[in-house]
PDB file of N, CA and C in Angstrom:
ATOM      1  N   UNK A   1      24.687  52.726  16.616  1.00  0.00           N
ATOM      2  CA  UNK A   1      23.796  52.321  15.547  1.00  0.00           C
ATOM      3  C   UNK A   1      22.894  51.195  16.051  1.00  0.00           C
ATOM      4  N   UNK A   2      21.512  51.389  15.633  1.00  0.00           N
ATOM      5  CA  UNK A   2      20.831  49.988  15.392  1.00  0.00           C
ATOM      6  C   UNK A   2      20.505  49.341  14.660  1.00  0.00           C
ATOM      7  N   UNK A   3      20.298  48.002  14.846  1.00  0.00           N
ATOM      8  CA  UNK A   3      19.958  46.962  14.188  1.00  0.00           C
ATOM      9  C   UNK A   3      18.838  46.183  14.190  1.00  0.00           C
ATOM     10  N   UNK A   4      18.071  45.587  13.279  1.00  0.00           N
ATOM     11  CA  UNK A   4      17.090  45.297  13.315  1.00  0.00           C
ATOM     12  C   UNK A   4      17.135  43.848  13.378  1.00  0.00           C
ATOM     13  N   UNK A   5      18.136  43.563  12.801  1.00  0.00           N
ATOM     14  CA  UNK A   5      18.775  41.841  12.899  1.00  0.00           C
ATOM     15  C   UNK A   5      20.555  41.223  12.856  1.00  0.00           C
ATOM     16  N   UNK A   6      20.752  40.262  14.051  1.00  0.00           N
ATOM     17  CA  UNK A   6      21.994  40.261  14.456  1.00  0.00           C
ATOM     18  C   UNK A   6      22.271  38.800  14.066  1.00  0.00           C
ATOM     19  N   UNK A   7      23.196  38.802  12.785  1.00  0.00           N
ATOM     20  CA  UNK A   7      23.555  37.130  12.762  1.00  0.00           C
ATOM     21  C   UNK A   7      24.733  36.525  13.567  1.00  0.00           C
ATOM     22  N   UNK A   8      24.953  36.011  14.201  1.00  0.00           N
ATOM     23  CA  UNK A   8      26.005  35.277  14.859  1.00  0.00           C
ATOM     24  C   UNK A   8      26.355  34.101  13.446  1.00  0.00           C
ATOM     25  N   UNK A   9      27.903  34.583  13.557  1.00  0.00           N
ATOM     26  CA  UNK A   9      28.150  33.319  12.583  1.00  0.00           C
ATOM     27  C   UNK A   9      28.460  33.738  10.910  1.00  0.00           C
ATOM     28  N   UNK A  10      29.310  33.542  10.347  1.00  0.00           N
ATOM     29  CA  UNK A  10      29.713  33.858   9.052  1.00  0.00           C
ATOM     30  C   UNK A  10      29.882  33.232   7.836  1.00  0.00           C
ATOM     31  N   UNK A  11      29.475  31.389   8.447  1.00  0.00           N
ATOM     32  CA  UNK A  11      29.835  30.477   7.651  1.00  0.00           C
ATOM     33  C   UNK A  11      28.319  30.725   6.423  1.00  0.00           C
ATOM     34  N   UNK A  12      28.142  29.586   5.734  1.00  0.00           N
ATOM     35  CA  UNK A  12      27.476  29.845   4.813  1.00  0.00           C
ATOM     36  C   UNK A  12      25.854  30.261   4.838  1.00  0.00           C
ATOM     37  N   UNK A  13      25.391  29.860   6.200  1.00  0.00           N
ATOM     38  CA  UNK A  13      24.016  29.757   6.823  1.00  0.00           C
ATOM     39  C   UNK A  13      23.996  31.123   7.228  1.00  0.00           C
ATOM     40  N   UNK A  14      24.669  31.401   7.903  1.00  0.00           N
ATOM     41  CA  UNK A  14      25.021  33.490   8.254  1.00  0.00           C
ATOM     42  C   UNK A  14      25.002  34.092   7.324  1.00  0.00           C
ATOM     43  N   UNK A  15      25.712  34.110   5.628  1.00  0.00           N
ATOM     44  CA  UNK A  15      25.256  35.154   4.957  1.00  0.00           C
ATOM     45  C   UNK A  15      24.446  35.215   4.369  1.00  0.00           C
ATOM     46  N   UNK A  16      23.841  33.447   4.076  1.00  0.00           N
ATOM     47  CA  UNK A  16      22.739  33.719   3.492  1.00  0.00           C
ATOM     48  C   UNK A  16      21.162  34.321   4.554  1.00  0.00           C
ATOM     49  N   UNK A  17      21.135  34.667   5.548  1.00  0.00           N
ATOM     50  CA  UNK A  17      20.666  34.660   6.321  1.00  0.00           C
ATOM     51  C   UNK A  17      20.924  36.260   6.777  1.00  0.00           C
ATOM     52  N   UNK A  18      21.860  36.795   6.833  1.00  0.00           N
ATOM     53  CA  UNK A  18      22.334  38.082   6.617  1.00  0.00           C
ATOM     54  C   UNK A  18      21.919  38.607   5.316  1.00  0.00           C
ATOM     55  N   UNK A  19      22.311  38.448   3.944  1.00  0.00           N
ATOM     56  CA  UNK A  19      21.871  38.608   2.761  1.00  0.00           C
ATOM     57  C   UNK A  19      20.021  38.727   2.623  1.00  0.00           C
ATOM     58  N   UNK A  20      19.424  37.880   3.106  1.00  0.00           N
ATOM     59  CA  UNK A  20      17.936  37.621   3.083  1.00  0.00           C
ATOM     60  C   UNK A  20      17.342  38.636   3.765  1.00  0.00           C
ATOM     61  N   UNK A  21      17.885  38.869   5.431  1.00  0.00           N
ATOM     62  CA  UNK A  21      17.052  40.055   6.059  1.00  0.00           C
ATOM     63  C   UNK A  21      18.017  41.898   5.119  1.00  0.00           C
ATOM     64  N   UNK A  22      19.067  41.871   4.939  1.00  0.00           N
ATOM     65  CA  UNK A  22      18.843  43.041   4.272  1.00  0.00           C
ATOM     66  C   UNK A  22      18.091  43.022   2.967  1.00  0.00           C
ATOM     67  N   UNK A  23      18.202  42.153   2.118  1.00  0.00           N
ATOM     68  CA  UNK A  23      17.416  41.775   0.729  1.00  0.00           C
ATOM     69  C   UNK A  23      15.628  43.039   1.523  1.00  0.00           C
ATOM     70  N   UNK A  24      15.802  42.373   2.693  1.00  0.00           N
ATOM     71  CA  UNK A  24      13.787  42.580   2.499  1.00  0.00           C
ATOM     72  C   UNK A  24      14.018  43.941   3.495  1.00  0.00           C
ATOM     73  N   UNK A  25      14.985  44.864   3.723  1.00  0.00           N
ATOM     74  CA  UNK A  25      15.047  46.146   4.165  1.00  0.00           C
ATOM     75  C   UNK A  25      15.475  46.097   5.745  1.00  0.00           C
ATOM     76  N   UNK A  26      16.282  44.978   6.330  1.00  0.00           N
ATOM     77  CA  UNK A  26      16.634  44.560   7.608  1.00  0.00           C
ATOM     78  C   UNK A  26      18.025  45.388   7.731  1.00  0.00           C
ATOM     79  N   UNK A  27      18.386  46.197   8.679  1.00  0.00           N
ATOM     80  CA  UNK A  27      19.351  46.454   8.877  1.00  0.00           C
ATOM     81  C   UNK A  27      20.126  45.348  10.103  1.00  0.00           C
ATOM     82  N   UNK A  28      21.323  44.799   9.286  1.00  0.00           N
ATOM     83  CA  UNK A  28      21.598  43.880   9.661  1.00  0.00           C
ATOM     84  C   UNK A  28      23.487  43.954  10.223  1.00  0.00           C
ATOM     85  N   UNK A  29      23.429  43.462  11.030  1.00  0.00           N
ATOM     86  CA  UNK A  29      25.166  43.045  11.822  1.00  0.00           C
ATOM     87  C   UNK A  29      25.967  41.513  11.752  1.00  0.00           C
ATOM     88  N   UNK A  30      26.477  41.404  10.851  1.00  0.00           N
ATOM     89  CA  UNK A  30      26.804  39.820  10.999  1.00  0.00           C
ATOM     90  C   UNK A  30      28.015  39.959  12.025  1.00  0.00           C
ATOM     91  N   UNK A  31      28.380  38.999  12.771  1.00  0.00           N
ATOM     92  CA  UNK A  31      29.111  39.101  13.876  1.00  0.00           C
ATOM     93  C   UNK A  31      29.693  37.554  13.516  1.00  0.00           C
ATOM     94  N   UNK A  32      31.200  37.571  13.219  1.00  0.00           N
ATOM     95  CA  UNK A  32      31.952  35.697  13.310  1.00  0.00           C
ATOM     96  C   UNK A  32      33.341  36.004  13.922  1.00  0.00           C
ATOM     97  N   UNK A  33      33.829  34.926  14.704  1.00  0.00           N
ATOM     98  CA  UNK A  33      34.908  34.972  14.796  1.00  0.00           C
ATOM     99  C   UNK A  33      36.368  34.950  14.405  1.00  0.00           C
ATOM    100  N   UNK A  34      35.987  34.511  13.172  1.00  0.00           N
ATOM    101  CA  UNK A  34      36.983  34.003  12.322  1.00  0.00           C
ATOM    102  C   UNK A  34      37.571  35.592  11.459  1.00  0.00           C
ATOM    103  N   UNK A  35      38.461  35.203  10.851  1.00  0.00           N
ATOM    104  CA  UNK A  35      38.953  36.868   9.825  1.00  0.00           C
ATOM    105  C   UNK A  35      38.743  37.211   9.026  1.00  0.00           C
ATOM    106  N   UNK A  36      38.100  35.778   8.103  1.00  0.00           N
ATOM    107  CA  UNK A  36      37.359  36.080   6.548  1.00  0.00           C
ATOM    108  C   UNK A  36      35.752  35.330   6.528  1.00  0.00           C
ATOM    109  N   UNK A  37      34.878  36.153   6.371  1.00  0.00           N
ATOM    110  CA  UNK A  37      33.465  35.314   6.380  1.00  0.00           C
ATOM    111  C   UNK A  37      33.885  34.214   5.390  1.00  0.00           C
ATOM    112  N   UNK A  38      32.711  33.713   5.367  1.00  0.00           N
ATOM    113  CA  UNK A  38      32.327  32.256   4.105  1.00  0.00           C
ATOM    114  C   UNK A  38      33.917  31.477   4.164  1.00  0.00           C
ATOM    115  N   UNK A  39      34.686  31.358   4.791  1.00  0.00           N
ATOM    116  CA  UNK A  39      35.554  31.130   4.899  1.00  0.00           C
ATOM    117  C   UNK A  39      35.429  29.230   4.419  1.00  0.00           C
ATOM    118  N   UNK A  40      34.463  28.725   5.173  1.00  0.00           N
ATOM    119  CA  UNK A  40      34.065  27.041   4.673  1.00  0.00           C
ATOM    120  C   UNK A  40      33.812  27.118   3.263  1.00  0.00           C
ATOM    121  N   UNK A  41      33.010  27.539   2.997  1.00  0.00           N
ATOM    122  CA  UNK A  41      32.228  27.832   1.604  1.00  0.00           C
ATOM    123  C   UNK A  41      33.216  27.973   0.784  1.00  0.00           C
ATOM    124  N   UNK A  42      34.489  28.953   0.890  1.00  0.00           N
ATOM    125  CA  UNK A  42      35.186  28.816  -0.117  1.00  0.00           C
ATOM    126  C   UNK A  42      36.029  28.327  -0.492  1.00  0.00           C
ATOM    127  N   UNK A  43      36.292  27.268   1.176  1.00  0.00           N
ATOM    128  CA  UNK A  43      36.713  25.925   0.622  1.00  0.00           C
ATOM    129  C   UNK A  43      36.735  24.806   0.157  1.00  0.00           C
ATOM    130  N   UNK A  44      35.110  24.450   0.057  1.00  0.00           N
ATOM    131  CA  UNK A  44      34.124  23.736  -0.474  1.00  0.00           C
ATOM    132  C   UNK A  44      34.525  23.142  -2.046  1.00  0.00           C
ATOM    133  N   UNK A  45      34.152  22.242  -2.588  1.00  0.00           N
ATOM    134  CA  UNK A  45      34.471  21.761  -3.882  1.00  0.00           C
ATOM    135  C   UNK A  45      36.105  22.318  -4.476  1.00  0.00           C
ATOM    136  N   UNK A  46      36.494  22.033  -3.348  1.00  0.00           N
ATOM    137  CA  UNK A  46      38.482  21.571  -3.800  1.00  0.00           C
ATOM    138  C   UNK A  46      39.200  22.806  -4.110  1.00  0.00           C
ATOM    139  N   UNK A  47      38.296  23.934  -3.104  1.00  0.00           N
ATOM    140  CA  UNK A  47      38.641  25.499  -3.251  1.00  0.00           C
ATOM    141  C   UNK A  47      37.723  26.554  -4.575  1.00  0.00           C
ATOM    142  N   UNK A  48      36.741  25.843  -5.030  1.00  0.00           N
ATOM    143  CA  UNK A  48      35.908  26.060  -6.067  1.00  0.00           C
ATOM    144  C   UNK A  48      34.557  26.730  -5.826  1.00  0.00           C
ATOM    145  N   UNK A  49      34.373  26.986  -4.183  1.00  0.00           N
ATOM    146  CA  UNK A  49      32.935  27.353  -3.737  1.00  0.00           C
ATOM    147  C   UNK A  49      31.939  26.308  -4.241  1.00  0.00           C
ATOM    148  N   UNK A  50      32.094  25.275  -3.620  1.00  0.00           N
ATOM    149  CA  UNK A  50      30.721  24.754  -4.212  1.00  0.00           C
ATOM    150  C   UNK A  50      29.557  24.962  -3.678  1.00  0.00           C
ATOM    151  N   UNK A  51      28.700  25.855  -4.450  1.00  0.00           N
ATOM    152  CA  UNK A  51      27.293  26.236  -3.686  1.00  0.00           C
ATOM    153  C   UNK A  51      26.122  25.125  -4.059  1.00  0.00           C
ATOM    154  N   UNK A  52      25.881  24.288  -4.997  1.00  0.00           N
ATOM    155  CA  UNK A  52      24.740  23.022  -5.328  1.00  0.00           C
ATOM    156  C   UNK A  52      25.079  22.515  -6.720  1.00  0.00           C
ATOM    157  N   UNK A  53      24.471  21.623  -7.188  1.00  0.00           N
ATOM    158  CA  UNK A  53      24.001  21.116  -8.422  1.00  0.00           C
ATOM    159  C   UNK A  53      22.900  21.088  -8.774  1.00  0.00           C
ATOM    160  N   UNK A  54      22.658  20.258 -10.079  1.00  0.00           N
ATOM    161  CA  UNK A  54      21.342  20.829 -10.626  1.00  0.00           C
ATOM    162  C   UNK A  54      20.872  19.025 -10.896  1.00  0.00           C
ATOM    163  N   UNK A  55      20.915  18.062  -9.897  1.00  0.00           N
ATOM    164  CA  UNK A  55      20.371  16.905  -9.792  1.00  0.00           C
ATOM    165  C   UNK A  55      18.941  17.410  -9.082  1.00  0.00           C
ATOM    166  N   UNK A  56      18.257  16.168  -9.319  1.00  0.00           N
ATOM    167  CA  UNK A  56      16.783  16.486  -9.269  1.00  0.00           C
ATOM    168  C   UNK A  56      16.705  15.894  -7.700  1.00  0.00           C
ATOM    169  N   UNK A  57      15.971  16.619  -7.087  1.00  0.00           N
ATOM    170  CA  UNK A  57      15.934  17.076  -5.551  1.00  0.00           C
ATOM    171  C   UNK A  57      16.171  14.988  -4.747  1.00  0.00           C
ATOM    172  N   UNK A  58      15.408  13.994  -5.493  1.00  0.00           N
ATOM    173  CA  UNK A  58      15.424  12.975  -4.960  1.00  0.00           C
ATOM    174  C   UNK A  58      16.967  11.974  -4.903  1.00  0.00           C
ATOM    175  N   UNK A  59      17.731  12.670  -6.030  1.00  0.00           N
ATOM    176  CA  UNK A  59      18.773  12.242  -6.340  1.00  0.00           C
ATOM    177  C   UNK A  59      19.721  12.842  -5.324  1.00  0.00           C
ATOM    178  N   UNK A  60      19.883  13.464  -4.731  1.00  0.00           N
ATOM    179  CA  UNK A  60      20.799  14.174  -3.822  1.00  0.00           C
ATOM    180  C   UNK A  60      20.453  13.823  -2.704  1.00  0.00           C
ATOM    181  N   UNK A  61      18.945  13.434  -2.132  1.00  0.00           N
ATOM    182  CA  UNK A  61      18.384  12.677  -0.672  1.00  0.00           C
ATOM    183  C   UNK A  61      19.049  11.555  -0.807  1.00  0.00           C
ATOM    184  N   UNK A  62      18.954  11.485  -2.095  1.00  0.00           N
ATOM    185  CA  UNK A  62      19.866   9.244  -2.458  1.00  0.00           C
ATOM    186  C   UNK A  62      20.702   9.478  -1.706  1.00  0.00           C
ATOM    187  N   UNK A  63      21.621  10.311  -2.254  1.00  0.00           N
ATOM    188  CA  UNK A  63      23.115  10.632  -1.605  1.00  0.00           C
ATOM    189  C   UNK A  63      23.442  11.247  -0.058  1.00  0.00           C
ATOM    190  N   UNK A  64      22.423  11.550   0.277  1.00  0.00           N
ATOM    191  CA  UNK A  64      22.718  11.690   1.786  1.00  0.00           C
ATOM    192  C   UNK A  64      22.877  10.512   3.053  1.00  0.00           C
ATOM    193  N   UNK A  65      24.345  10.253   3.621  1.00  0.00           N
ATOM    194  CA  UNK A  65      23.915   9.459   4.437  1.00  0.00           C
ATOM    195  C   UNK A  65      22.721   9.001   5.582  1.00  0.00           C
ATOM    196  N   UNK A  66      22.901   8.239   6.031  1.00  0.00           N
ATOM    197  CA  UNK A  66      21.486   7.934   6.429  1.00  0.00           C
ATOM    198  C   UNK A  66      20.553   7.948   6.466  1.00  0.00           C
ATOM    199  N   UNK A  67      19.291   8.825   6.913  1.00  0.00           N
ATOM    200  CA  UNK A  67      18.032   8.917   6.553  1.00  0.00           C
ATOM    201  C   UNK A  67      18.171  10.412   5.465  1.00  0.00           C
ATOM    202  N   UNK A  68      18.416  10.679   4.790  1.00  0.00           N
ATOM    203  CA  UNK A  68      17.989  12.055   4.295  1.00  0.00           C
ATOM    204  C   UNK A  68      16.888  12.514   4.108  1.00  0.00           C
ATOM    205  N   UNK A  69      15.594  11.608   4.311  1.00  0.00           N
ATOM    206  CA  UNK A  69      14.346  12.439   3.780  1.00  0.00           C
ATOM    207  C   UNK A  69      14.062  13.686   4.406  1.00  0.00           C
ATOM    208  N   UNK A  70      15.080  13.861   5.669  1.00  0.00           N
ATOM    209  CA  UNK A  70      14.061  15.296   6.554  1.00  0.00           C
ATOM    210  C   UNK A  70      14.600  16.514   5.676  1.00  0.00           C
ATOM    211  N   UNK A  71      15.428  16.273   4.535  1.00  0.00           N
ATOM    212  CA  UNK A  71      15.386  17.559   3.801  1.00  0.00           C
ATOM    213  C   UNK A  71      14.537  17.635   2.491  1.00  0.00           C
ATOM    214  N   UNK A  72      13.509  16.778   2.894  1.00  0.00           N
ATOM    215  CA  UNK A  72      12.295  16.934   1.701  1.00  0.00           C
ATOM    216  C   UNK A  72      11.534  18.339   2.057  1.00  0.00           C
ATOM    217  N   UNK A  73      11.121  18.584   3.709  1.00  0.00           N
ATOM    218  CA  UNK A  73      10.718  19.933   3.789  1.00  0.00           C
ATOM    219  C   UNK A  73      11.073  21.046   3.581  1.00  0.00           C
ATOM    220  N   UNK A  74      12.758  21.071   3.997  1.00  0.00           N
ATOM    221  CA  UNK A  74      13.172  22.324   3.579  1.00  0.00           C
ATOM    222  C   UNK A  74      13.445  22.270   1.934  1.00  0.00           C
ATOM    223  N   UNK A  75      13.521  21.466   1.059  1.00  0.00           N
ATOM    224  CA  UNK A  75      13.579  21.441  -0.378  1.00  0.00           C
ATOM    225  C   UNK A  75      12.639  21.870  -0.988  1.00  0.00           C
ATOM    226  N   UNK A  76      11.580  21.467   0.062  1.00  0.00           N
ATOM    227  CA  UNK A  76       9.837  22.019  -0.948  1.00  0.00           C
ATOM    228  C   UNK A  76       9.719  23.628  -0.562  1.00  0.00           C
ATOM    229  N   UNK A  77      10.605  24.466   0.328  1.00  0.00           N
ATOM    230  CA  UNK A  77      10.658  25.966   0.360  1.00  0.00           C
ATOM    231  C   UNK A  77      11.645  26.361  -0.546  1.00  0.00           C
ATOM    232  N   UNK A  78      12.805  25.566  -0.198  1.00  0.00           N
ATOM    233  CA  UNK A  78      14.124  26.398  -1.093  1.00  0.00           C
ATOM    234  C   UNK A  78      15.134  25.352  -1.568  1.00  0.00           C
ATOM    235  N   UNK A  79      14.749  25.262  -2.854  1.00  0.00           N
ATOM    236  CA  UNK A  79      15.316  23.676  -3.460  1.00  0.00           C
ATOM    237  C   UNK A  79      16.558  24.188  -4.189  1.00  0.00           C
ATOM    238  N   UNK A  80      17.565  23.722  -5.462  1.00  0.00           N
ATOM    239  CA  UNK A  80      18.430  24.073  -5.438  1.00  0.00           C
ATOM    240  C   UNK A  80      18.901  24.385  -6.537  1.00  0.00           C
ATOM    241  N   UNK A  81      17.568  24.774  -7.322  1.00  0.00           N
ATOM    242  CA  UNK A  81      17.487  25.546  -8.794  1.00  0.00           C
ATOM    243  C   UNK A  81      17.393  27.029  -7.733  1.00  0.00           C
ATOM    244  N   UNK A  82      16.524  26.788  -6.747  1.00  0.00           N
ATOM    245  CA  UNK A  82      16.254  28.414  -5.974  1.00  0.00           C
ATOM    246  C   UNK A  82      17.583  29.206  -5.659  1.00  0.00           C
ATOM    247  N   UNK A  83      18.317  28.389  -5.211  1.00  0.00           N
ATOM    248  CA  UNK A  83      19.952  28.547  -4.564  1.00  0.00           C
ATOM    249  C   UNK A  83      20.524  29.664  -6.291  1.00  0.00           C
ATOM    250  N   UNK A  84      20.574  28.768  -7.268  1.00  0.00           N
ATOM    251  CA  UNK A  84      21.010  28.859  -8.241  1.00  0.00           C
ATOM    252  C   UNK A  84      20.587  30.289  -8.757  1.00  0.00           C
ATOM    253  N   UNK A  85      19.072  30.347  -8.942  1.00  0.00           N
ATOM    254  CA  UNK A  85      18.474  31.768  -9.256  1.00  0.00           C
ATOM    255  C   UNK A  85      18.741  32.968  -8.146  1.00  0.00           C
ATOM    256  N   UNK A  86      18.621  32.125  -6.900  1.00  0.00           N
ATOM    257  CA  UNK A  86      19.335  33.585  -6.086  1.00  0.00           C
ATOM    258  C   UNK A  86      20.663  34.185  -6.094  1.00  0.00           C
ATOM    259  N   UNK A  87      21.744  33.432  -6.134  1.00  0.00           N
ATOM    260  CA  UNK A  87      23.214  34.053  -6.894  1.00  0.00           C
ATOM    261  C   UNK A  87      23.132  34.679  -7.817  1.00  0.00           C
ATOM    262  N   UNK A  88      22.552  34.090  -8.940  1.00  0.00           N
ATOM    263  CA  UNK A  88      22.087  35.111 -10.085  1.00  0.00           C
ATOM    264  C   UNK A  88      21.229  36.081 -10.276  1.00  0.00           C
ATOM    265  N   UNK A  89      20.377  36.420  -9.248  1.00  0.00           N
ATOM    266  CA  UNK A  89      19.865  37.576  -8.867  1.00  0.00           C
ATOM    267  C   UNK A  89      20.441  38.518  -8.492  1.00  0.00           C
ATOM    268  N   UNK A  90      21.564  38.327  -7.552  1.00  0.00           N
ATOM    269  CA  UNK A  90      22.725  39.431  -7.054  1.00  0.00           C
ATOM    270  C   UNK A  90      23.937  39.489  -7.858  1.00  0.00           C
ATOM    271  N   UNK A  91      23.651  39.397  -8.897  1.00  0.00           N
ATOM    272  CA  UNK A  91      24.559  38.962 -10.160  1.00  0.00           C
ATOM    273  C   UNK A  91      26.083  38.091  -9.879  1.00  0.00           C
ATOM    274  N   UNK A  92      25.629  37.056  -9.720  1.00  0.00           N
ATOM    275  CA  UNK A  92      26.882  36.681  -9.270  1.00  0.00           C
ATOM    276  C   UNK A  92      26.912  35.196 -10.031  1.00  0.00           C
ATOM    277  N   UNK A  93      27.506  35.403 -11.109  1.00  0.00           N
ATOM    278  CA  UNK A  93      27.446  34.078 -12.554  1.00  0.00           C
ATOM    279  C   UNK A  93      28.238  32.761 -11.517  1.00  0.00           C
ATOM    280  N   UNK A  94      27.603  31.423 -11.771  1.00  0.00           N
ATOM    281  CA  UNK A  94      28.121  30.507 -11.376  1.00  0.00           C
ATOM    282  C   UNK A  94      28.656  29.691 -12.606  1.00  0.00           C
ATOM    283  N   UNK A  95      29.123  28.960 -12.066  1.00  0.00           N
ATOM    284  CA  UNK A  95      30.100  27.687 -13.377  1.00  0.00           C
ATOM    285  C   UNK A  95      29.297  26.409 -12.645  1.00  0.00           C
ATOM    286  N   UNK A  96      28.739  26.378 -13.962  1.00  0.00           N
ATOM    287  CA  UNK A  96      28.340  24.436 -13.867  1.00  0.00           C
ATOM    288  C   UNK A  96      29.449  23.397 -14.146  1.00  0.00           C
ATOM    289  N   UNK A  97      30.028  22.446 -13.633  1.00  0.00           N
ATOM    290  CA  UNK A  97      31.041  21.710 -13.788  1.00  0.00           C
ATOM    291  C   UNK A  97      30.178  19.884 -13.985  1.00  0.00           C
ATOM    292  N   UNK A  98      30.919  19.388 -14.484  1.00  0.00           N
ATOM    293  CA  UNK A  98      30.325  17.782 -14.316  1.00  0.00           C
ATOM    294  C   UNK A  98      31.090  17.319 -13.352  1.00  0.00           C
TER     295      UNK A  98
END
C-alpha cells in the first residue's frame, strides 16, 4: 500500500496531525512505538484527557513558564476554542470542568 503521509509518533501532536491530513483526503500511516496511541494525552488532567480550557488566549501565556509569548503565533492559527470545535466536529462531546 501507499501513502501519501507518514506520521512518526502517536502522542498527541501525531494524531492530531494524522487526523488533519486524512480530514483533507491524505492517506495516512501513523507509526509509534509504544502499544496504545495518545497514550500521554490520556493521562493528562489526573487520567481525564485534558485537551484545553476556555481561558482567554492571554491568560494561559500568563501561565506559561518563562517567556510564553512565542505561542501568540501559533494561537492566532489555532487557538483553543478551535481545539474545542474540532473534537466536536468528529463528534466527540467534551466535559468542561472548573
Amino acid at each position: 500500500m501507499t501513502y501519501d503521509c507518514i506520521v512518526i509518533g502517536g502522542g498527541p501532536s501525531g494524531l492530531m496531525a494524522s487526523v488533519g491530513a486524512a480530514t483533507n483526503g491524505a492517506r495516512v500511516l501513523l507509526i509509534d512505538k509504544g502499544e496504545k496511541l495518545g497514550r500521554k494525552l490520556a493521562i493528562s488532567g489526573g487520567g481525564r484527557c485534558n485537551v484545553t480550557n476556555r481561558l482567554p488566549v492571554e491568560e494561559i501565556i500568563k501561565h506559561i513558564p518563562g517567556n510564553g509569548r512565542f505561542l501568540y503565533s501559533a494561537f492566532s492559527v489555532f487557538n483553543n476554542e478551535d481545539i474545542i470545535q474540532f473534537f466536536e466536529g468528529l463528534g466527540i462531546e467534551l466535559k468542561e470542568e472548573d
